[in-house]
N, C-alpha and C. Protein backbone atom coordinates (compact mmCIF):
# COMPACT_ATOMS: atom_id res chain seq x y z
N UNK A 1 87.62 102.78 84.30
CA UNK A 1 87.22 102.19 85.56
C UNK A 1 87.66 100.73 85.64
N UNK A 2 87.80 100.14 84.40
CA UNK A 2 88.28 98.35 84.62
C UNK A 2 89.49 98.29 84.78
N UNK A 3 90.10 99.32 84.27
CA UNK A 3 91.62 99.17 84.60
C UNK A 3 91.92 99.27 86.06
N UNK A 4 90.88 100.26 86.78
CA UNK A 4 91.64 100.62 87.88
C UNK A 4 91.32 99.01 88.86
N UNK A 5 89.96 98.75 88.62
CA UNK A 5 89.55 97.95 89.04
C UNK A 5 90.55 96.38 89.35
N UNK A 6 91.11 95.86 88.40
CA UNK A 6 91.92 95.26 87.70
C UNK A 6 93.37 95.54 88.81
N UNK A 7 93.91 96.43 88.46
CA UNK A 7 95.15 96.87 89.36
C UNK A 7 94.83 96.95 90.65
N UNK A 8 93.62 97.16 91.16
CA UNK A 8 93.16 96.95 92.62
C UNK A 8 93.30 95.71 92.92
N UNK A 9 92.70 94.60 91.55
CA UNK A 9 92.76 93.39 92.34
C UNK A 9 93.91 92.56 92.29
N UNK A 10 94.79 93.34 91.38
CA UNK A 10 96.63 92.37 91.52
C UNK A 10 96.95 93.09 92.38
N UNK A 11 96.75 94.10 93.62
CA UNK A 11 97.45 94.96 94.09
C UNK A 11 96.85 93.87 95.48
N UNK A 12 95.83 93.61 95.77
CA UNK A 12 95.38 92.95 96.41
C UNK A 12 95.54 91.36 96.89
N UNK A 13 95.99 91.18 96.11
CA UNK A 13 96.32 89.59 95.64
C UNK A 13 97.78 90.00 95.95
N UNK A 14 98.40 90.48 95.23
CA UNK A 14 100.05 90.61 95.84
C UNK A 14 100.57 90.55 97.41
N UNK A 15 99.30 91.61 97.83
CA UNK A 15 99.29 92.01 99.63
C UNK A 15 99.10 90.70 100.16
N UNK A 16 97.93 89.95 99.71
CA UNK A 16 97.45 88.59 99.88
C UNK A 16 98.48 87.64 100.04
N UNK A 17 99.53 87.52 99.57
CA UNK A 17 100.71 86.67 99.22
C UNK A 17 101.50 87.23 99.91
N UNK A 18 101.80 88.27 100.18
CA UNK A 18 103.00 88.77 101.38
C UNK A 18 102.63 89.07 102.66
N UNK A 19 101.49 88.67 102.73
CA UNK A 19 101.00 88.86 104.32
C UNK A 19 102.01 88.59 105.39
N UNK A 20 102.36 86.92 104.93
CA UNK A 20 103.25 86.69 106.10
C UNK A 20 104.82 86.89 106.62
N UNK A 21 104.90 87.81 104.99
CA UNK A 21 106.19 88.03 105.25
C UNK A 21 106.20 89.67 106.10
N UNK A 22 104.99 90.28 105.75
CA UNK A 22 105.07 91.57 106.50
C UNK A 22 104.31 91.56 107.68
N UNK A 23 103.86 90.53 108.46
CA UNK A 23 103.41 90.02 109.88
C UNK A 23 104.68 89.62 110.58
N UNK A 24 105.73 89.45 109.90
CA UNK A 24 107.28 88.88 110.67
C UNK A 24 107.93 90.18 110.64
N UNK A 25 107.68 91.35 109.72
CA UNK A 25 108.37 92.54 109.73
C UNK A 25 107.67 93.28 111.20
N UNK A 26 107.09 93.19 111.42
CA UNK A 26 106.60 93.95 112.82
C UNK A 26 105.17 94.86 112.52
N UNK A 27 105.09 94.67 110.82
CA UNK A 27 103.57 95.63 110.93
C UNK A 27 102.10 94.88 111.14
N UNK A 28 101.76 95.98 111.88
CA UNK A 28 100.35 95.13 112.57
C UNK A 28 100.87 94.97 113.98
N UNK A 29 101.79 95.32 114.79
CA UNK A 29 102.21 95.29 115.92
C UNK A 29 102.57 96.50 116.40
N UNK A 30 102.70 97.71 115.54
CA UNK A 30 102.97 98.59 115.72
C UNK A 30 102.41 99.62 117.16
N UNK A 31 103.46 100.66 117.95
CA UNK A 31 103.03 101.48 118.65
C UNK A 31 101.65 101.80 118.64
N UNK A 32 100.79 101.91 119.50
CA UNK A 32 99.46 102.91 118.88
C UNK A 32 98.36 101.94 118.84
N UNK A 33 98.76 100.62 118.35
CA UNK A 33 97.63 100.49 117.19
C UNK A 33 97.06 99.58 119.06
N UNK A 34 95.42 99.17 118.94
CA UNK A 34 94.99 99.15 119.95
C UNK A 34 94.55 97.65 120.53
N UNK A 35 94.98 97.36 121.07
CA UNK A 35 94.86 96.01 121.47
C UNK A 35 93.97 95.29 123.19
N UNK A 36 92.75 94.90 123.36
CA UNK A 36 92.07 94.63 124.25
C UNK A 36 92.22 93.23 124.62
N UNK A 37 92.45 92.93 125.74
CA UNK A 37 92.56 91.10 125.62
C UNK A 37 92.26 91.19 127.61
N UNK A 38 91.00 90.21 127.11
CA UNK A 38 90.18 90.05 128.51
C UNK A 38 89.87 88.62 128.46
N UNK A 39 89.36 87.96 129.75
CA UNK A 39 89.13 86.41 129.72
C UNK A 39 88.50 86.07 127.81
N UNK A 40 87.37 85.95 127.73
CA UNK A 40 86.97 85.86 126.08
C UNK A 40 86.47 86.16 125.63
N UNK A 41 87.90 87.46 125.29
CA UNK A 41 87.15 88.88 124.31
C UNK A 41 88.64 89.05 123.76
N UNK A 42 88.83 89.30 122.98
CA UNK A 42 90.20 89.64 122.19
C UNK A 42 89.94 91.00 120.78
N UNK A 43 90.45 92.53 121.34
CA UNK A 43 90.03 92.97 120.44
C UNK A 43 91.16 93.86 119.82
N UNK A 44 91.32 93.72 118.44
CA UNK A 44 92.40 94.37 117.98
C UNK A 44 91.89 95.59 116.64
N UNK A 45 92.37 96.74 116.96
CA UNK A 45 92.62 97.40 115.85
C UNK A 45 93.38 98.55 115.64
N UNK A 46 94.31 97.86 114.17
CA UNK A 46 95.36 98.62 113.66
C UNK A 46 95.85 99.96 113.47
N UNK A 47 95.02 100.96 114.81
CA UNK A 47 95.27 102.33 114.13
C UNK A 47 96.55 103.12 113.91
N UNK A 48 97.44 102.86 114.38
CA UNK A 48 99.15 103.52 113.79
C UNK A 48 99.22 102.58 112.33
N UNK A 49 99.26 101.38 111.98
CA UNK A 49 99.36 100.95 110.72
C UNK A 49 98.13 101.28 110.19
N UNK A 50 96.89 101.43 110.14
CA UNK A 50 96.40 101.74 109.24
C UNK A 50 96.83 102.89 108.46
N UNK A 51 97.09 104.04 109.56
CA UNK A 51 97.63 105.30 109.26
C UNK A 51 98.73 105.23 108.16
N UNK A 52 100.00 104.09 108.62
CA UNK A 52 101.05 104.38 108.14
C UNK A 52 100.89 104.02 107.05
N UNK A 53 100.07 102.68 106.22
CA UNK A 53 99.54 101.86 105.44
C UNK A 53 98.62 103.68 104.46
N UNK A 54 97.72 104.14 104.86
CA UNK A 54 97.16 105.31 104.32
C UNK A 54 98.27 106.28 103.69
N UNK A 55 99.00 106.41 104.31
CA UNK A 55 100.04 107.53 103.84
C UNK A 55 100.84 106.39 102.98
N UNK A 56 101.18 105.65 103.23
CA UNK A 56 102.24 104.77 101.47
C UNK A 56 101.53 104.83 100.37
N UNK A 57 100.04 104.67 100.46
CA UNK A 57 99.13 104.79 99.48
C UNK A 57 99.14 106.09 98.65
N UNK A 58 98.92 107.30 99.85
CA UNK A 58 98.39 108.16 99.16
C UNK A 58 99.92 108.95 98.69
N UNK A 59 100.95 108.84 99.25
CA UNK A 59 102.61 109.26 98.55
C UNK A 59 102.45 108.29 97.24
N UNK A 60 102.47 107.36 96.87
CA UNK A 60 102.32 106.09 95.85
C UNK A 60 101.50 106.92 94.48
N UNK A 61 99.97 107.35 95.21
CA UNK A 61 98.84 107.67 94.09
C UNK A 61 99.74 109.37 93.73
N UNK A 62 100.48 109.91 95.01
CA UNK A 62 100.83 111.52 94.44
C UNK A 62 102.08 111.04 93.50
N UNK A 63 102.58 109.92 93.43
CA UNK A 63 103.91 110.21 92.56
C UNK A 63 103.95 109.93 91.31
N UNK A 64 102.60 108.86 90.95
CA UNK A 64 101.81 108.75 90.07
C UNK A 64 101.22 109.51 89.12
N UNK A 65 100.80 110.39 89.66
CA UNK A 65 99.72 111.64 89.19
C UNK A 65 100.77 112.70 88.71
N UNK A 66 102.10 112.41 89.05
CA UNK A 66 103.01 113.23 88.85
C UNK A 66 103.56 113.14 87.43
């Protein structure tokens, strides 16, 4: 369990550090994902990237296990 724990949190920290290079790639802007913007209310959420973000993960953990 500490290991996994551990690799969660360099995996996290890595994401942490490339944020802004994958906010200039276009993800988080993606088709789909849902965006509300009214006098002052601004509401965003990612559902095509979360998705696409879910599936890299779980191809990642199957090739692993492999």
């Amino acid at each position: 369990m500490s290991r996994v724990l551990i690799v969660l949190g360099i995996v996290l920290i890595v994401l942490g550090l490339l944020w802004p290079l994958l906010q200039k790639s276009g993800l988080g802007r993606l088709p789909g994902d849902i965006v509300i913007q009214r006098d002052n209310f601004h509401f965003y959420f990612p559902l095509t990237t979360s998705i696409l973000i879910s599936l890299l993960i779980s191809l990642v953990i199957w090739l692993f296990r492999k």
